[in-house]
PDB file of N, CA and C in Angstrom:
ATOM      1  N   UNK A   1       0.836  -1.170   0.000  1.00  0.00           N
ATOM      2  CA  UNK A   1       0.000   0.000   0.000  1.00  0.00           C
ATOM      3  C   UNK A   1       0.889   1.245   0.000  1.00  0.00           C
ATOM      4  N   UNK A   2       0.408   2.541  -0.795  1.00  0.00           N
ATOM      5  CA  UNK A   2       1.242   3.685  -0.615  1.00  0.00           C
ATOM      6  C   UNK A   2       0.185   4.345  -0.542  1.00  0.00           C
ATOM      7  N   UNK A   3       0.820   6.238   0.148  1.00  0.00           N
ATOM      8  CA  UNK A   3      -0.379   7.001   0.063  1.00  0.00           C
ATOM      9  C   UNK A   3       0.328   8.181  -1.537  1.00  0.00           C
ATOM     10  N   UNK A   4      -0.779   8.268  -1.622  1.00  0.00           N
ATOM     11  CA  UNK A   4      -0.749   9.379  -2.858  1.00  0.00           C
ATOM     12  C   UNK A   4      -1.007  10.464  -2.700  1.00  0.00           C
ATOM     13  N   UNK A   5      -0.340  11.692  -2.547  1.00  0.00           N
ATOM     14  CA  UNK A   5      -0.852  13.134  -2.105  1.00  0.00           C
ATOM     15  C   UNK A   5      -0.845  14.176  -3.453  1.00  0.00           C
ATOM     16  N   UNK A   6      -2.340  14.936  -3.125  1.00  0.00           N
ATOM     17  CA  UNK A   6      -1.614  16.136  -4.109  1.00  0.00           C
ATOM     18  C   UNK A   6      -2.460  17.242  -3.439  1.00  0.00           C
ATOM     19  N   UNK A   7      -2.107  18.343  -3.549  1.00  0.00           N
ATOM     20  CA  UNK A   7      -2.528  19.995  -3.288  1.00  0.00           C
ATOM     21  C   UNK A   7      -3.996  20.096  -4.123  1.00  0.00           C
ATOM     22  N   UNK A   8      -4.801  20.258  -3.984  1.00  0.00           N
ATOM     23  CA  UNK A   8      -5.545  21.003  -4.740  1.00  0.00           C
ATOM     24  C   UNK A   8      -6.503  22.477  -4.425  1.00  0.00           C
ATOM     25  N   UNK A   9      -7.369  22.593  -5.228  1.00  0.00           N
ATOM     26  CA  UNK A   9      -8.723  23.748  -4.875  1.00  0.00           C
ATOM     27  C   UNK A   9      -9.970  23.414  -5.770  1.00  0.00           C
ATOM     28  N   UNK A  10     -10.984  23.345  -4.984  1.00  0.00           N
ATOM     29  CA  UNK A  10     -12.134  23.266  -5.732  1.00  0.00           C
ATOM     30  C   UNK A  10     -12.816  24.746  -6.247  1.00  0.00           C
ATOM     31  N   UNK A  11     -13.074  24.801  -7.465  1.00  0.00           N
ATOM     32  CA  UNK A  11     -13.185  26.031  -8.244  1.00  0.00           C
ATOM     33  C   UNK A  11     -14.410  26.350  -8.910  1.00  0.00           C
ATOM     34  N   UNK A  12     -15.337  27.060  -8.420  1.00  0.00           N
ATOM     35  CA  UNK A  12     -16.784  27.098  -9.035  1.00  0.00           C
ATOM     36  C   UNK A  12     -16.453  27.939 -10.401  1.00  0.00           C
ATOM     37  N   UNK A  13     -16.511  26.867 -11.177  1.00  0.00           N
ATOM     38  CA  UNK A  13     -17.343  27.383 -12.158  1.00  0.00           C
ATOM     39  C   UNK A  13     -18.416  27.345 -13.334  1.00  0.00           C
ATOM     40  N   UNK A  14     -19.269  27.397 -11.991  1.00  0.00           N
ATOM     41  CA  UNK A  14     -21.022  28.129 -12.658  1.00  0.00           C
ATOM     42  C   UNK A  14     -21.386  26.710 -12.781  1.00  0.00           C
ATOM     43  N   UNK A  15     -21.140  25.708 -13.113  1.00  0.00           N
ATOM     44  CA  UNK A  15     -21.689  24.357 -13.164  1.00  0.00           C
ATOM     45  C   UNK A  15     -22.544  24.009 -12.021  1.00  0.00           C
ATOM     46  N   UNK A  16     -22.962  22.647 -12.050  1.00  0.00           N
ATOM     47  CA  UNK A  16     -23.876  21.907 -10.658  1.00  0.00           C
ATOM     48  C   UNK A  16     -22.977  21.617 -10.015  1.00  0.00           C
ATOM     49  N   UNK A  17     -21.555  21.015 -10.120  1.00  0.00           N
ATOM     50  CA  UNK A  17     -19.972  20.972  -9.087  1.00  0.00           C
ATOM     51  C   UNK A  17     -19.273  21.430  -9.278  1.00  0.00           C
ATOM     52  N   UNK A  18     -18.425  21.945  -7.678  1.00  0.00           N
ATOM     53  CA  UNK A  18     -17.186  23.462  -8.200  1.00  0.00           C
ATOM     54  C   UNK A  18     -16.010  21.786  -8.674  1.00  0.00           C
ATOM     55  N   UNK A  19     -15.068  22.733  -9.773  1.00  0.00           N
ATOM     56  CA  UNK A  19     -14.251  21.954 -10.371  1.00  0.00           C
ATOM     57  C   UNK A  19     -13.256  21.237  -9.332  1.00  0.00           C
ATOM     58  N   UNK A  20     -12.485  20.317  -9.438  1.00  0.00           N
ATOM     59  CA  UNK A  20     -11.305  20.136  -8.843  1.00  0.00           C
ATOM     60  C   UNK A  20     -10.048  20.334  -9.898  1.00  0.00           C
ATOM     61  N   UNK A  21      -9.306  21.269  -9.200  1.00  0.00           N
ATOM     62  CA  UNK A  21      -7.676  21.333  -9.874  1.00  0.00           C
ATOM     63  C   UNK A  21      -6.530  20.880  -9.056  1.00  0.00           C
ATOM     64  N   UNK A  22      -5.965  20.572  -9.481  1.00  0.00           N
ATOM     65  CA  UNK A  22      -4.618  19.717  -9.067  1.00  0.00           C
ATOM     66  C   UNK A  22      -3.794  20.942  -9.189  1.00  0.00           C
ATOM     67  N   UNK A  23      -2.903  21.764  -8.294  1.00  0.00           N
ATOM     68  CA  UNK A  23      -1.966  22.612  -7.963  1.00  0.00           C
ATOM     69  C   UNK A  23      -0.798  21.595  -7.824  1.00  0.00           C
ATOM     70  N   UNK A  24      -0.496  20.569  -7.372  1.00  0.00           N
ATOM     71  CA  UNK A  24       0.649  20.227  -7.032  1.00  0.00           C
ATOM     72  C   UNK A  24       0.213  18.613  -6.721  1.00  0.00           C
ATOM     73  N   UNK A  25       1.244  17.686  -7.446  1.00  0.00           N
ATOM     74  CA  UNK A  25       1.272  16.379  -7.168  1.00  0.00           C
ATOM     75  C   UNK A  25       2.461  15.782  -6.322  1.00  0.00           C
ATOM     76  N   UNK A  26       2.140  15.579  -5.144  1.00  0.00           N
ATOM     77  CA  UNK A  26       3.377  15.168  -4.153  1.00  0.00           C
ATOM     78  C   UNK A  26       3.605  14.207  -5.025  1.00  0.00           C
ATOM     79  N   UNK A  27       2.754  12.927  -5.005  1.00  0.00           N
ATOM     80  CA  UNK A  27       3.350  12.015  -6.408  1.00  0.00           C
ATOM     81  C   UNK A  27       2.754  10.884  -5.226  1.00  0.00           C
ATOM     82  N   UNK A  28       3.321   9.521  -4.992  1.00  0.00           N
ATOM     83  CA  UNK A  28       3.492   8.620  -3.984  1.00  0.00           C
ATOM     84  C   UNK A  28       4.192   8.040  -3.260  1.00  0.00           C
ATOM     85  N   UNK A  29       4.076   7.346  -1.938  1.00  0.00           N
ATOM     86  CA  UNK A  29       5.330   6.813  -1.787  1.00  0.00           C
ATOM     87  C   UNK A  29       4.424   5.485  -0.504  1.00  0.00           C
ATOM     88  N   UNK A  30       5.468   4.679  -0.057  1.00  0.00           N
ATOM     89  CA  UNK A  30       5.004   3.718   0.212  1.00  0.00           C
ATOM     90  C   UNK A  30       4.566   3.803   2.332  1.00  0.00           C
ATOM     91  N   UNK A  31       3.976   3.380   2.401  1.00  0.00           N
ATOM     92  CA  UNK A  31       3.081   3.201   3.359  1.00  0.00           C
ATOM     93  C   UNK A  31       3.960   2.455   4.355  1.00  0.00           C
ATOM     94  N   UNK A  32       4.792   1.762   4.045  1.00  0.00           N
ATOM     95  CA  UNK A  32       5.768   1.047   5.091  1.00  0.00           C
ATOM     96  C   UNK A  32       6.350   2.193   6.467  1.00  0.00           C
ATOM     97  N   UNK A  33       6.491   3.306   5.585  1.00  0.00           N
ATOM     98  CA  UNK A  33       7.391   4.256   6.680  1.00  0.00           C
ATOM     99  C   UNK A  33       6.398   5.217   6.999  1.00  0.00           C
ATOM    100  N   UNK A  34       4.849   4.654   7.423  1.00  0.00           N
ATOM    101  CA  UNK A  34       3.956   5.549   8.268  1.00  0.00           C
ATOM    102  C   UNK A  34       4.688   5.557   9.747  1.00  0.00           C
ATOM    103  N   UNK A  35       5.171   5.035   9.972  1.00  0.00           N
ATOM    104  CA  UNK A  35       5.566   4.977  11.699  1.00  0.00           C
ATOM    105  C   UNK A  35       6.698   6.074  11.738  1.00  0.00           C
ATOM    106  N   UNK A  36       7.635   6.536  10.351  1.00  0.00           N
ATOM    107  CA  UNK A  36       8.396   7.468  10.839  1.00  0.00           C
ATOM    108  C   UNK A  36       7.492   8.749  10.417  1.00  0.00           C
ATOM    109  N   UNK A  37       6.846   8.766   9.996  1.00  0.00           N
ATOM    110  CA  UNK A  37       5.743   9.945   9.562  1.00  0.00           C
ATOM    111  C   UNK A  37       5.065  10.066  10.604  1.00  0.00           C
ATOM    112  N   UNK A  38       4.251   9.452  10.980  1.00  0.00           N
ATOM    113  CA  UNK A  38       3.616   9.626  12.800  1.00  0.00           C
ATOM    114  C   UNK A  38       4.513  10.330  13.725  1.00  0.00           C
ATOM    115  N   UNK A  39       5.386   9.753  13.593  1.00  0.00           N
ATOM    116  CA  UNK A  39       6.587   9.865  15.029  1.00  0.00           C
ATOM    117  C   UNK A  39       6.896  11.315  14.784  1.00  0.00           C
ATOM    118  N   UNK A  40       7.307  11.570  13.477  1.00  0.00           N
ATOM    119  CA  UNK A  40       7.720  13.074  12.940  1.00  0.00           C
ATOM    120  C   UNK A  40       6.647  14.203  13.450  1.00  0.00           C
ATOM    121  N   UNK A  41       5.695  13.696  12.995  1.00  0.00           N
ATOM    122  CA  UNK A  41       4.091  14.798  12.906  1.00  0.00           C
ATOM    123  C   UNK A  41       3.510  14.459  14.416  1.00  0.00           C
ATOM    124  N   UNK A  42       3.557  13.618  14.423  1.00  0.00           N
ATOM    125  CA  UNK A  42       3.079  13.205  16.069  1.00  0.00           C
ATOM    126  C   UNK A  42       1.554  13.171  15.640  1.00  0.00           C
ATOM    127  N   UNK A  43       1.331  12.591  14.904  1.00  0.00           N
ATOM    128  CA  UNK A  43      -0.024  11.931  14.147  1.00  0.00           C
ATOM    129  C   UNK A  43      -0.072  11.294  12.695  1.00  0.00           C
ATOM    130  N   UNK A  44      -0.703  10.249  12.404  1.00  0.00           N
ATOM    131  CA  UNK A  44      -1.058  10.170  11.266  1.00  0.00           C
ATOM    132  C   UNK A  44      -0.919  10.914  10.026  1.00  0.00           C
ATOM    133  N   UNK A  45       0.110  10.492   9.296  1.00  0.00           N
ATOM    134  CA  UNK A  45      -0.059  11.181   7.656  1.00  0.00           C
ATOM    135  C   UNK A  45      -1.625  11.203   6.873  1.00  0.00           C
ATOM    136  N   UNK A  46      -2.213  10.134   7.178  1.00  0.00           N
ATOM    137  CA  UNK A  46      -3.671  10.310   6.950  1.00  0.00           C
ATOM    138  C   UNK A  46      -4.956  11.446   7.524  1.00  0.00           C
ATOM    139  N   UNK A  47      -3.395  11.819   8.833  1.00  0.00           N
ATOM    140  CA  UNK A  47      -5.122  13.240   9.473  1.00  0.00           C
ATOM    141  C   UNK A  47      -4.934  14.168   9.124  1.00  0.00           C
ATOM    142  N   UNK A  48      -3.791  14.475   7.604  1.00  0.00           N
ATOM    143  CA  UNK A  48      -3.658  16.022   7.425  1.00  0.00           C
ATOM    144  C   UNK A  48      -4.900  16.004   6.128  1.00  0.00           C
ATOM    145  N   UNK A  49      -5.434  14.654   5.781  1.00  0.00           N
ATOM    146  CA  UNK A  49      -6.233  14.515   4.296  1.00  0.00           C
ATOM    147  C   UNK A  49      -7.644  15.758   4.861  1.00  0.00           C
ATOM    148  N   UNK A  50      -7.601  16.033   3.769  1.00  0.00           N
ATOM    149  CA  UNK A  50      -8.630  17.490   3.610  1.00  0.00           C
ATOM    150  C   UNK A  50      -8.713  18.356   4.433  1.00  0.00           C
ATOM    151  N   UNK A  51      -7.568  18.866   4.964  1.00  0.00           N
ATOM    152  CA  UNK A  51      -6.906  20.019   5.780  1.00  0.00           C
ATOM    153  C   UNK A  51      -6.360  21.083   4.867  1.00  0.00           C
ATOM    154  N   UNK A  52      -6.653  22.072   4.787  1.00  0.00           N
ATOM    155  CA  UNK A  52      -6.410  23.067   3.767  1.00  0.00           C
ATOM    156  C   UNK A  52      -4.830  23.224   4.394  1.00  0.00           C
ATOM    157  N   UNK A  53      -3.832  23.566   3.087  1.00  0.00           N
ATOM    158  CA  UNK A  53      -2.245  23.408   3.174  1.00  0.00           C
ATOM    159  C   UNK A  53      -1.767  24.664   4.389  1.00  0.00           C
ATOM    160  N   UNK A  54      -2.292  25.902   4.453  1.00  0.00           N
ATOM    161  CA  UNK A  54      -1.713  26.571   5.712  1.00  0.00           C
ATOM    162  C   UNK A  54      -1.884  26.111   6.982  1.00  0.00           C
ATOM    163  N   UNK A  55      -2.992  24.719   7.228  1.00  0.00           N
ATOM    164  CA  UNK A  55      -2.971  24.364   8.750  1.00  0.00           C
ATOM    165  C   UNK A  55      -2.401  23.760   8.815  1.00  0.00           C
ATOM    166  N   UNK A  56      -2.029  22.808   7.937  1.00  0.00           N
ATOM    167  CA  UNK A  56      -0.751  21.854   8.183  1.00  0.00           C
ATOM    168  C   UNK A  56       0.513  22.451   7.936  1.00  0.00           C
ATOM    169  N   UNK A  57       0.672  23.779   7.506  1.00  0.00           N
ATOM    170  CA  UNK A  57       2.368  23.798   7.282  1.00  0.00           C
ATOM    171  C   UNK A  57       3.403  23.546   8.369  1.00  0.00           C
ATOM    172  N   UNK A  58       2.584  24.003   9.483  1.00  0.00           N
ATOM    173  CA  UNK A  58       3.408  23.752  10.834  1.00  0.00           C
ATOM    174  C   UNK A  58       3.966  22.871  11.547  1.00  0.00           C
ATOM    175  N   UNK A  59       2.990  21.924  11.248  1.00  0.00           N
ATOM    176  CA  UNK A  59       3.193  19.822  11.696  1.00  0.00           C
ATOM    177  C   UNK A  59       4.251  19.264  10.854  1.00  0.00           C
ATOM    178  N   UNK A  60       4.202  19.790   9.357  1.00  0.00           N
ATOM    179  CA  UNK A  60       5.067  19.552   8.441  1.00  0.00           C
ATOM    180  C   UNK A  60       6.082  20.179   8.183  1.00  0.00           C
ATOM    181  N   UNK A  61       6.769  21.337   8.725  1.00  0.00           N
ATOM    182  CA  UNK A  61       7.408  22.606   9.407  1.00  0.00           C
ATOM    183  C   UNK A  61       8.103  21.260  10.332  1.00  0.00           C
ATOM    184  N   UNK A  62       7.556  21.070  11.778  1.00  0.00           N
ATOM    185  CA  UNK A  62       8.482  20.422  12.566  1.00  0.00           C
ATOM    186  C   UNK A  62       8.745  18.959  12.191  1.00  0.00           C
ATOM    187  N   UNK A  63       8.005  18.399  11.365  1.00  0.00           N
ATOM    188  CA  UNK A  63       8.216  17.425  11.091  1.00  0.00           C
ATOM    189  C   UNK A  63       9.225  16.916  10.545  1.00  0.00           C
ATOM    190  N   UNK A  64       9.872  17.730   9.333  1.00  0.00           N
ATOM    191  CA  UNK A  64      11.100  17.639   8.601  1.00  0.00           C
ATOM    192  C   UNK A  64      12.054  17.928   9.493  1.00  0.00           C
ATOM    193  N   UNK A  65      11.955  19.175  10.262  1.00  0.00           N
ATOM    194  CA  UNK A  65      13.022  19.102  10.857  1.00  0.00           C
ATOM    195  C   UNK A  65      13.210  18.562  11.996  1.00  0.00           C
ATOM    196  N   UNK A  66      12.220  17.574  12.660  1.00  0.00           N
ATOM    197  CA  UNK A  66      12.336  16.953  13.466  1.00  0.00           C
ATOM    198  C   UNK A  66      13.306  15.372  12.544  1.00  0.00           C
ATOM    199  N   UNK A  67      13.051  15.177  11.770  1.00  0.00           N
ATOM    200  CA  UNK A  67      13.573  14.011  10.436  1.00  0.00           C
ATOM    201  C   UNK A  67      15.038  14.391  10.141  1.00  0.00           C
ATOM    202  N   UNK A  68      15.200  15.855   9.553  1.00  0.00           N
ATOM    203  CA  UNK A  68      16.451  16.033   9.518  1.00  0.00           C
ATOM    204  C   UNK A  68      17.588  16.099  10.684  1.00  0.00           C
ATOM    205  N   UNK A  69      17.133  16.382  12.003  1.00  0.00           N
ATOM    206  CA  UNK A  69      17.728  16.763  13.546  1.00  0.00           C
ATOM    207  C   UNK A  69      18.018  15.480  13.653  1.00  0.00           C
ATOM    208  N   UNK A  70      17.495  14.017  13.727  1.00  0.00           N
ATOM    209  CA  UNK A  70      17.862  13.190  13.826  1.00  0.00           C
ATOM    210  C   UNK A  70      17.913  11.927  13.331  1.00  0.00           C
ATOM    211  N   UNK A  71      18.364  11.850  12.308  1.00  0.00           N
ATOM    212  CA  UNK A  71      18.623  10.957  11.434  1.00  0.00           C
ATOM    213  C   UNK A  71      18.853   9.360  11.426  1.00  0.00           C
ATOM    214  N   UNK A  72      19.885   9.484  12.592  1.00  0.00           N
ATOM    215  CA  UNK A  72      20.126   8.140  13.306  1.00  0.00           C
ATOM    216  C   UNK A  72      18.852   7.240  13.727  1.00  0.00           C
ATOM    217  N   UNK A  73      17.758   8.234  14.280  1.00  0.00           N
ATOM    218  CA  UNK A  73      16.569   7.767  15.662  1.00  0.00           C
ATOM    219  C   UNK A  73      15.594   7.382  13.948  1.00  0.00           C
ATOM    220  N   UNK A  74      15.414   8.004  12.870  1.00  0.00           N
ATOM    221  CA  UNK A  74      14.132   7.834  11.715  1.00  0.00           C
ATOM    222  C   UNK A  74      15.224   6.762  10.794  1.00  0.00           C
ATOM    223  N   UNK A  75      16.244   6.609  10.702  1.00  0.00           N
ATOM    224  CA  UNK A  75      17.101   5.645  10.068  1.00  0.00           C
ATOM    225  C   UNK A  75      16.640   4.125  10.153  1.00  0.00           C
ATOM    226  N   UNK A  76      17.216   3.965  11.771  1.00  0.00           N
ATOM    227  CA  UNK A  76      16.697   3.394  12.630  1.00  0.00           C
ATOM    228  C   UNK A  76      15.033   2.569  12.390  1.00  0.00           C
ATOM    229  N   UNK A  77      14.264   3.643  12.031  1.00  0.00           N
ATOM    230  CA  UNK A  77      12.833   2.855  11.483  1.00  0.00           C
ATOM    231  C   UNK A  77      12.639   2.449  10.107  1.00  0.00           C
ATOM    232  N   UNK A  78      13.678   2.390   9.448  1.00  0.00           N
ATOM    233  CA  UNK A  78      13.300   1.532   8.221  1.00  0.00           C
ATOM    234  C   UNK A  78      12.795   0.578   8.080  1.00  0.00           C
ATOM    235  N   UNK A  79      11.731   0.316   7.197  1.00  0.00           N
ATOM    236  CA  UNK A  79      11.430  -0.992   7.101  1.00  0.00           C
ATOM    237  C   UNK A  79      12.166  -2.073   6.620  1.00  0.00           C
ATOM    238  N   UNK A  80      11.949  -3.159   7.142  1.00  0.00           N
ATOM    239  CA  UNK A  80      12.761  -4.471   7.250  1.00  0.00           C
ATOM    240  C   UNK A  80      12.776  -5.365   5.844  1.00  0.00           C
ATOM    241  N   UNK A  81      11.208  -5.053   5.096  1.00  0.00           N
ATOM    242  CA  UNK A  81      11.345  -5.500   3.900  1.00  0.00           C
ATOM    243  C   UNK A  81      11.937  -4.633   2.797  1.00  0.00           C
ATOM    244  N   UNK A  82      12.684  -3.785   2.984  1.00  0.00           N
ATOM    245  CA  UNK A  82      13.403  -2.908   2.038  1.00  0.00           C
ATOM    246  C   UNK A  82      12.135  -1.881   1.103  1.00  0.00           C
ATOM    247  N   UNK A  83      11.073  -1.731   1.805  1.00  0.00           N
ATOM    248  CA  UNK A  83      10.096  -0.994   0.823  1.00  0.00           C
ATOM    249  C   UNK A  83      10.417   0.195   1.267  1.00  0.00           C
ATOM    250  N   UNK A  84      10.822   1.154   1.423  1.00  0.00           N
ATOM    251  CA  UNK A  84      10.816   2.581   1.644  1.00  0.00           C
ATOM    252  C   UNK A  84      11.916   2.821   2.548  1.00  0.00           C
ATOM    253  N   UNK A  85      12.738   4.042   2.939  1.00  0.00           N
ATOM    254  CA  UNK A  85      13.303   4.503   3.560  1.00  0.00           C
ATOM    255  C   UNK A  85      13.530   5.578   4.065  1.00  0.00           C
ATOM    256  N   UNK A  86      14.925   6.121   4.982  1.00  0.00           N
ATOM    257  CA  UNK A  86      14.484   7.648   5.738  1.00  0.00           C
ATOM    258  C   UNK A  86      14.738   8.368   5.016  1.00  0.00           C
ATOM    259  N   UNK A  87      15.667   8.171   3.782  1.00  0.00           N
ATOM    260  CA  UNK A  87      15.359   9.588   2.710  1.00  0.00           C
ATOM    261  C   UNK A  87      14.617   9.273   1.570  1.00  0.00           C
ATOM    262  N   UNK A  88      13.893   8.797   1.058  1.00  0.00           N
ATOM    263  CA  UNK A  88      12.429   8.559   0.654  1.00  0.00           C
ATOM    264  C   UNK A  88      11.694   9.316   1.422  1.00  0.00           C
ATOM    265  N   UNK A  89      11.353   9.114   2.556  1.00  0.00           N
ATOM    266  CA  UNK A  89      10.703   9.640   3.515  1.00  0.00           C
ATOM    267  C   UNK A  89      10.720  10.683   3.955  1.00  0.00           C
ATOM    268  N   UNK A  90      11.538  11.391   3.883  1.00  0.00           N
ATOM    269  CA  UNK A  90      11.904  12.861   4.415  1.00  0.00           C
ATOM    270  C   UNK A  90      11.703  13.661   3.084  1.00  0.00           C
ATOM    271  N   UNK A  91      12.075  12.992   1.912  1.00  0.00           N
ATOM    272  CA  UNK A  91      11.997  13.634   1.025  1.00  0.00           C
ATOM    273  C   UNK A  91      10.094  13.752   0.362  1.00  0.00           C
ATOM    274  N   UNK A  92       9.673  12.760   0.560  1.00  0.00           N
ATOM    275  CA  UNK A  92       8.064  13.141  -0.103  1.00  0.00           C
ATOM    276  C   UNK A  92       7.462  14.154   1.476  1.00  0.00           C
ATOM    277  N   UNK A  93       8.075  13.981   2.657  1.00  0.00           N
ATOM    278  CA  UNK A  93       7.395  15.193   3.488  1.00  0.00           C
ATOM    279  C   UNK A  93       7.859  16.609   3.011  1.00  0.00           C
ATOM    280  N   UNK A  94       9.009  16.556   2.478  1.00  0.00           N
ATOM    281  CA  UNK A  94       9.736  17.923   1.506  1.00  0.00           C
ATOM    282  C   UNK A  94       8.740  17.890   1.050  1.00  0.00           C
ATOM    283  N   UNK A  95       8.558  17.205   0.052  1.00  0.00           N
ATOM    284  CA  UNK A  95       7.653  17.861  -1.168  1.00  0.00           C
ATOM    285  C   UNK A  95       6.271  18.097  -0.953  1.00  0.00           C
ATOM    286  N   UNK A  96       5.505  17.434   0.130  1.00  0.00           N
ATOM    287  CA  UNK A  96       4.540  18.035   0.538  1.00  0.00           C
ATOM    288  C   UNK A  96       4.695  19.356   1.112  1.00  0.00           C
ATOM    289  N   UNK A  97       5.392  19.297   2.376  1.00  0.00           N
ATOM    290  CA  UNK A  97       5.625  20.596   2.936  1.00  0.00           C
ATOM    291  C   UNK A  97       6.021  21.989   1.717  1.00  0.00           C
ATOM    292  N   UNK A  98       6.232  21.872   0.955  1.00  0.00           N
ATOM    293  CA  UNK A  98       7.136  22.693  -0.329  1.00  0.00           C
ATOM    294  C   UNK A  98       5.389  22.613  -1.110  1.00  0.00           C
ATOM    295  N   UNK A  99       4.724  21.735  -1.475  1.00  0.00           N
ATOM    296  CA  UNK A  99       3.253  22.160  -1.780  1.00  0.00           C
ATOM    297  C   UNK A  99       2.496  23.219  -1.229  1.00  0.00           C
ATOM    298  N   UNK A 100       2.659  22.971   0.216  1.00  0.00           N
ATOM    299  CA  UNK A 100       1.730  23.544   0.708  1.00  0.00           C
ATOM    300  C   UNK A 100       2.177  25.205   1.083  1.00  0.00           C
ATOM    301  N   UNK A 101       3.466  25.015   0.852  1.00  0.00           N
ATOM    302  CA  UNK A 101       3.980  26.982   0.815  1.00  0.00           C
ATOM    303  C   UNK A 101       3.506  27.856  -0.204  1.00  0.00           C
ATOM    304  N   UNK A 102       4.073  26.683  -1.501  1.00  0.00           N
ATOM    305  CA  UNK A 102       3.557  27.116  -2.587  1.00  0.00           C
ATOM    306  C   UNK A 102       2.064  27.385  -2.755  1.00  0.00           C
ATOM    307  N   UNK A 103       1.102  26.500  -1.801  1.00  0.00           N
ATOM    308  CA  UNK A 103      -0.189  26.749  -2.375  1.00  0.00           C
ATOM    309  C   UNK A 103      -1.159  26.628  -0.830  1.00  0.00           C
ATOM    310  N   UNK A 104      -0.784  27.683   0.026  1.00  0.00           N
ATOM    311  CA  UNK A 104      -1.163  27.778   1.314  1.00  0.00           C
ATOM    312  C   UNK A 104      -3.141  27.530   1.297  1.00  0.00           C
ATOM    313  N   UNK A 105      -3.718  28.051   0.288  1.00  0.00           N
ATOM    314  CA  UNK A 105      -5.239  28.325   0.635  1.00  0.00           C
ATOM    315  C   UNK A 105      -5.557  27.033   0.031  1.00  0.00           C
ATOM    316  N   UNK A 106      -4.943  26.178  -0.942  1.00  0.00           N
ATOM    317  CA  UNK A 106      -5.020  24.839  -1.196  1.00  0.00           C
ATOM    318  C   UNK A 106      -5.491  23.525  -0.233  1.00  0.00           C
ATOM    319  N   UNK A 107      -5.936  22.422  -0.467  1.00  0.00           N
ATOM    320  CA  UNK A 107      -6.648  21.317   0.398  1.00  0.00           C
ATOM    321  C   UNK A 107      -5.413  20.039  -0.057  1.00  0.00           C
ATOM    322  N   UNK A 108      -5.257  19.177   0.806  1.00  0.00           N
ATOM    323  CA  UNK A 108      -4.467  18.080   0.937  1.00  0.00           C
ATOM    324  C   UNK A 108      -5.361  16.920   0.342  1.00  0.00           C
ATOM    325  N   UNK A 109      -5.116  16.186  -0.935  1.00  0.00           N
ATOM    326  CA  UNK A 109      -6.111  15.110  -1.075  1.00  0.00           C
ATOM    327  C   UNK A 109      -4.592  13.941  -0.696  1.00  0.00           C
ATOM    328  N   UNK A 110      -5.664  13.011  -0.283  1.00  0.00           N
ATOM    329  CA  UNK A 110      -4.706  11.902   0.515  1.00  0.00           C
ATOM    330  C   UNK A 110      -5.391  10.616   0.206  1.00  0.00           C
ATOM    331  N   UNK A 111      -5.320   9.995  -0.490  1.00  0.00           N
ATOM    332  CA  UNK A 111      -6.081   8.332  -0.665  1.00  0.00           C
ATOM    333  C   UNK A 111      -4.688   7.029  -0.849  1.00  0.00           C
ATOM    334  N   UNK A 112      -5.371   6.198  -0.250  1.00  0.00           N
ATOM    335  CA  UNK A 112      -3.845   4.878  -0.442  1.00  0.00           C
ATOM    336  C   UNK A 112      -5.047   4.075  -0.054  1.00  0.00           C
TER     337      UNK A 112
END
C-alpha cells in the first residue's frame, strides 16, 4: 500500500460541481514508513487529508526538521522488507511541505 498526495482547490465554475484542480502532485510513496511519519508529525499522515495546506504547514514545518535533527533515531525505522526509507521519507514530506507553501489556501487530497 502507498499514500498518494496532491494539493488542490475546488473552483466554481457556474456548473452543478465546483471543479477540482490539481496545484501540485506530491506524487506517492510507500506506506511502510507511516511509523516514521507519525513519530515526525506526532499523528497520522492520513489526518492532514482534507486540511487546507496553511494548517498543516506547521506539523510539516516540525516534522522535517524533526527528520532532519535526527537521522540516526528515523534511520533506525526503516522498514525491514526494504520498501521505503528515511530519505524517501523525508523527502516526499519535503515535497509536501514545499506544496503547501507554494499553495497555502489549497486542500491536501490523501487516498492509499
Amino acid at each position: 500500500m502507498s499514500y498518494w498526495i496532491s494539493v488542490y482547490m475546488n473552483v466554481d465554475t457556474g456548473g452543478s460541481e465546483p471543479a477540482y484542480v490539481e496545484l501540485a502532485d506530491v506524487g506517492n510513496y510507500t506506506s511502510n514508513v507511516a511509523p516514521m511519519w507519525a513519530d515526525a508529525l506526532g499523528c497520522s499522515l492520513s489526518d492532514l487529508k482534507e486540511k487546507s495546506a496553511s494548517a498543516a504547514l506547521g506539523d510539516l514545518r516540525r516534522a522535517v526538521a524533526a527528520m532532519e535533527a535526527d537521522r540516526a533515531r528515523y534511520e533506525a525505522m526503516n522498514p525491514p522488507n526494504g520498501w521505503g526509507n528515511y530519505e524517501g521519507a523525508l523527502d516526499y514530506l519535503r515535497r509536501l511541505r514545499d506544496a503547501c507553501v507554494s499553495h497555502p489556501k489549497a486542500t491536501i487530497h490523501i487516498s492509499h
